[in-house]
N, C-alpha and C. Protein backbone atom coordinates (compact mmCIF):
# COMPACT_ATOMS: atom_id res chain seq x y z
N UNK A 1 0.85 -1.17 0.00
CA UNK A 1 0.00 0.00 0.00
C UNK A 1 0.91 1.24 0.00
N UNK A 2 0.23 2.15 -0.85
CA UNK A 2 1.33 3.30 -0.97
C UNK A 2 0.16 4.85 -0.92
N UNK A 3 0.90 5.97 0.11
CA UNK A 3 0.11 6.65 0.59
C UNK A 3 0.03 7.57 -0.55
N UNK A 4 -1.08 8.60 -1.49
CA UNK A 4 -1.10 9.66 -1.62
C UNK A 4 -1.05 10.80 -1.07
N UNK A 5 -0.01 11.21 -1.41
CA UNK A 5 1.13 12.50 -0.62
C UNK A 5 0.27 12.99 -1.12
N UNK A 6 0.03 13.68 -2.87
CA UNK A 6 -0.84 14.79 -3.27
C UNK A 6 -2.40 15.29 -2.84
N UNK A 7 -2.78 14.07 -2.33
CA UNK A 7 -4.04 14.09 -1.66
C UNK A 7 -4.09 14.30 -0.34
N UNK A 8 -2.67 14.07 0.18
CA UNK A 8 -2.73 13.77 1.58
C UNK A 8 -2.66 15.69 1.69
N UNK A 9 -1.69 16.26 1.09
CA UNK A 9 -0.84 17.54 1.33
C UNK A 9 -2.17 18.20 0.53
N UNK A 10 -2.82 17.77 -0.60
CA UNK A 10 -3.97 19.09 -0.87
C UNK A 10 -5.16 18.86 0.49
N UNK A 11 -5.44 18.58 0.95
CA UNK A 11 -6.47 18.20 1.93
C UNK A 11 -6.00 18.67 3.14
N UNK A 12 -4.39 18.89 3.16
CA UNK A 12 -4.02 19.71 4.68
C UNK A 12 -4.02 21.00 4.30
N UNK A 13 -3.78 21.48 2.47
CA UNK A 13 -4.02 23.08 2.50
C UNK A 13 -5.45 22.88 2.09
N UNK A 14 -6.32 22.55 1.92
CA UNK A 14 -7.92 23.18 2.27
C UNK A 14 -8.06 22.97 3.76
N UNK A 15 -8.25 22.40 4.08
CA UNK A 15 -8.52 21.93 5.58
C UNK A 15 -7.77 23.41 6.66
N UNK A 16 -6.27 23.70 5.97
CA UNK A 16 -5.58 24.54 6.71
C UNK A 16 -6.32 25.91 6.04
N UNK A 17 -6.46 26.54 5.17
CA UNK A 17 -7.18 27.53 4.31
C UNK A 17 -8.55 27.44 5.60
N UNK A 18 -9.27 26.95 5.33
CA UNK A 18 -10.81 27.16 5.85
C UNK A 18 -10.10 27.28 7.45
N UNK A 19 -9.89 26.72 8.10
CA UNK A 19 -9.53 26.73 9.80
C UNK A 19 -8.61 28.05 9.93
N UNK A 20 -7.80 28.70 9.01
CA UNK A 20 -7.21 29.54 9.05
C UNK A 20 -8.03 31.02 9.17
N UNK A 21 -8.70 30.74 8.01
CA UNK A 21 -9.78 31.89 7.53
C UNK A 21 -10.50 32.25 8.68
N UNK A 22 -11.46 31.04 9.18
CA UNK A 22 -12.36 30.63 10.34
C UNK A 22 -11.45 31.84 11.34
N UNK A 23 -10.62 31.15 12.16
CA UNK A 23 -9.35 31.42 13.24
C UNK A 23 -9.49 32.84 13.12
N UNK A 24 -9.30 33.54 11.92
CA UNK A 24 -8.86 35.12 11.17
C UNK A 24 -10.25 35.87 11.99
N UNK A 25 -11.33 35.02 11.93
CA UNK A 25 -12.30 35.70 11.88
C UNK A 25 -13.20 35.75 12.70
N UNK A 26 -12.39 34.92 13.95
CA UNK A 26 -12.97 34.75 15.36
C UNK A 26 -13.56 35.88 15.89
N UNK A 27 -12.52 36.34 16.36
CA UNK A 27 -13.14 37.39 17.23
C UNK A 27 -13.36 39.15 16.56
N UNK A 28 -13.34 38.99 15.25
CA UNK A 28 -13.45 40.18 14.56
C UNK A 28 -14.04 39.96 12.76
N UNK A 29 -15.06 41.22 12.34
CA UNK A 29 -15.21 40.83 11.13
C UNK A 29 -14.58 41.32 10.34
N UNK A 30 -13.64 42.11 10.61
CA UNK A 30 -12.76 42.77 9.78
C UNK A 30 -11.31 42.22 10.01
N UNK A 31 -10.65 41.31 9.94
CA UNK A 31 -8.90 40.96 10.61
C UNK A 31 -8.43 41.56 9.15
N UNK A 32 -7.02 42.03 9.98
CA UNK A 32 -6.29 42.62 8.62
C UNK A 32 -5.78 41.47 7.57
N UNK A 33 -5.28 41.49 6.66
CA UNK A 33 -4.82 41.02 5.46
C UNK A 33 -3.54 39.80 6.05
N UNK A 34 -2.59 40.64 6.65
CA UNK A 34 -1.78 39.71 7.28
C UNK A 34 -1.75 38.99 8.24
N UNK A 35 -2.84 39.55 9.01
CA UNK A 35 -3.39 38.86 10.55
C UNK A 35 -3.73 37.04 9.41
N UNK A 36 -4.61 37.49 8.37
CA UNK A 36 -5.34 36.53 7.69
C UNK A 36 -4.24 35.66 7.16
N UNK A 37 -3.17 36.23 6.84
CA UNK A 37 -2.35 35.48 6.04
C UNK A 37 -1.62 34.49 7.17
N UNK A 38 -0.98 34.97 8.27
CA UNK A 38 -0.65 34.45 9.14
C UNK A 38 -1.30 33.00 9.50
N UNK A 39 -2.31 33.43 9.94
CA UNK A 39 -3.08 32.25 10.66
C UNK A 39 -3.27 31.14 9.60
N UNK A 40 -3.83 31.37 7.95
CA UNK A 40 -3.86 30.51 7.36
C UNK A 40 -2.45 29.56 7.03
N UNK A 41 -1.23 30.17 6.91
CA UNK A 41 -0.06 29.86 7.21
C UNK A 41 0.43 28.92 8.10
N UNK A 42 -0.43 29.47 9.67
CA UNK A 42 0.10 28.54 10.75
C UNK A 42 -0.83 27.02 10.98
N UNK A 43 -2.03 27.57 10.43
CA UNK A 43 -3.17 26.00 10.25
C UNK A 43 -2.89 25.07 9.07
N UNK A 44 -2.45 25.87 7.93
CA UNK A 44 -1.70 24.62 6.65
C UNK A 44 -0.44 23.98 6.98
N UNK A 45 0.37 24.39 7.90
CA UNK A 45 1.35 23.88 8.65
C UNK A 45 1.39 22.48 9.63
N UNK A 46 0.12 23.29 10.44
CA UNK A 46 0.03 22.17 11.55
C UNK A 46 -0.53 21.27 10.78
N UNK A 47 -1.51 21.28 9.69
CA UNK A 47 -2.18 20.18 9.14
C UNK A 47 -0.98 19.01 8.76
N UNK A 48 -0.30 19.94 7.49
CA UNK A 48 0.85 19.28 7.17
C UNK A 48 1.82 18.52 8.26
N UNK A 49 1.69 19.00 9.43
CA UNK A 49 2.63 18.29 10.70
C UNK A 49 1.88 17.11 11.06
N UNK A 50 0.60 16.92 11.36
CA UNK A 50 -0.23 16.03 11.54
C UNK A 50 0.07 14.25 11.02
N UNK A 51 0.18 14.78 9.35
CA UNK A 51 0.21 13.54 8.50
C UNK A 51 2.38 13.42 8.44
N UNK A 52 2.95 14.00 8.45
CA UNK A 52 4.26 14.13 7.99
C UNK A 52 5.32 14.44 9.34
N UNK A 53 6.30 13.99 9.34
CA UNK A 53 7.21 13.94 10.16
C UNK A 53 8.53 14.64 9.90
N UNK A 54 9.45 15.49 10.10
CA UNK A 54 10.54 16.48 9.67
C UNK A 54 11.93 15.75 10.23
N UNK A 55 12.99 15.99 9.99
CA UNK A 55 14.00 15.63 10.10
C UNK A 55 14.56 16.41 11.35
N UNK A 56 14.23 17.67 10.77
CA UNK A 56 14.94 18.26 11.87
C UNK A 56 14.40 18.73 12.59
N UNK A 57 15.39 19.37 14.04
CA UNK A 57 14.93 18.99 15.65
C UNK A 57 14.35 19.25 15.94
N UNK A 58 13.85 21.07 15.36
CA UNK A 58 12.95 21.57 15.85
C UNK A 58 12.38 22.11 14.31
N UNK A 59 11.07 22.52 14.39
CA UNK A 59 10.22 23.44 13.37
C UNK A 59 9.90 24.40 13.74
N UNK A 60 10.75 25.53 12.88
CA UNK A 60 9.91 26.85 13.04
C UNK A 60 8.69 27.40 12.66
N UNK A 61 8.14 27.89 13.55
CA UNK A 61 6.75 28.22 13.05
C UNK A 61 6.51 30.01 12.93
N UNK A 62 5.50 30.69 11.82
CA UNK A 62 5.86 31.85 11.70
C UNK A 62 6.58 32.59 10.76
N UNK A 63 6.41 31.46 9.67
CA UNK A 63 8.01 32.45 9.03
C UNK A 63 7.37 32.63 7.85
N UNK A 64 6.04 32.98 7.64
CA UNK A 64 5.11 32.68 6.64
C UNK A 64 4.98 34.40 6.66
């Protein structure tokens, strides 16, 4: 059995997109542009961390 990465990784950026957006828009209906960009950034990330494992020691987060 062999996993689809492309399915696996498009499904962590929708999944991360909508939870990001969502997140942006918690507690305000107006979040700025980068507030928005941020958060969608840090939720397509964690998605991607979820299914995938990194080499190295630590992951920076933020650099989006």
């Amino acid at each position: 059995m062999k996993p689809n990465s492309y399915k696996i990784i498009s499904d962590c950026v929708e999944n991360g997109i909508n939870g990001g957006w969502n997140k942006a828009h918690k507690h305000t209906d107006n979040p700025s542009e980068d507030f928005i960009k941020e958060q969608i950034g840090n939720y397509i990330m964690n998605q991607i961390c979820e299914y995938f494992k990194f080499d190295e020691p630590e992951i920076e987060t933020n650099t989006i």
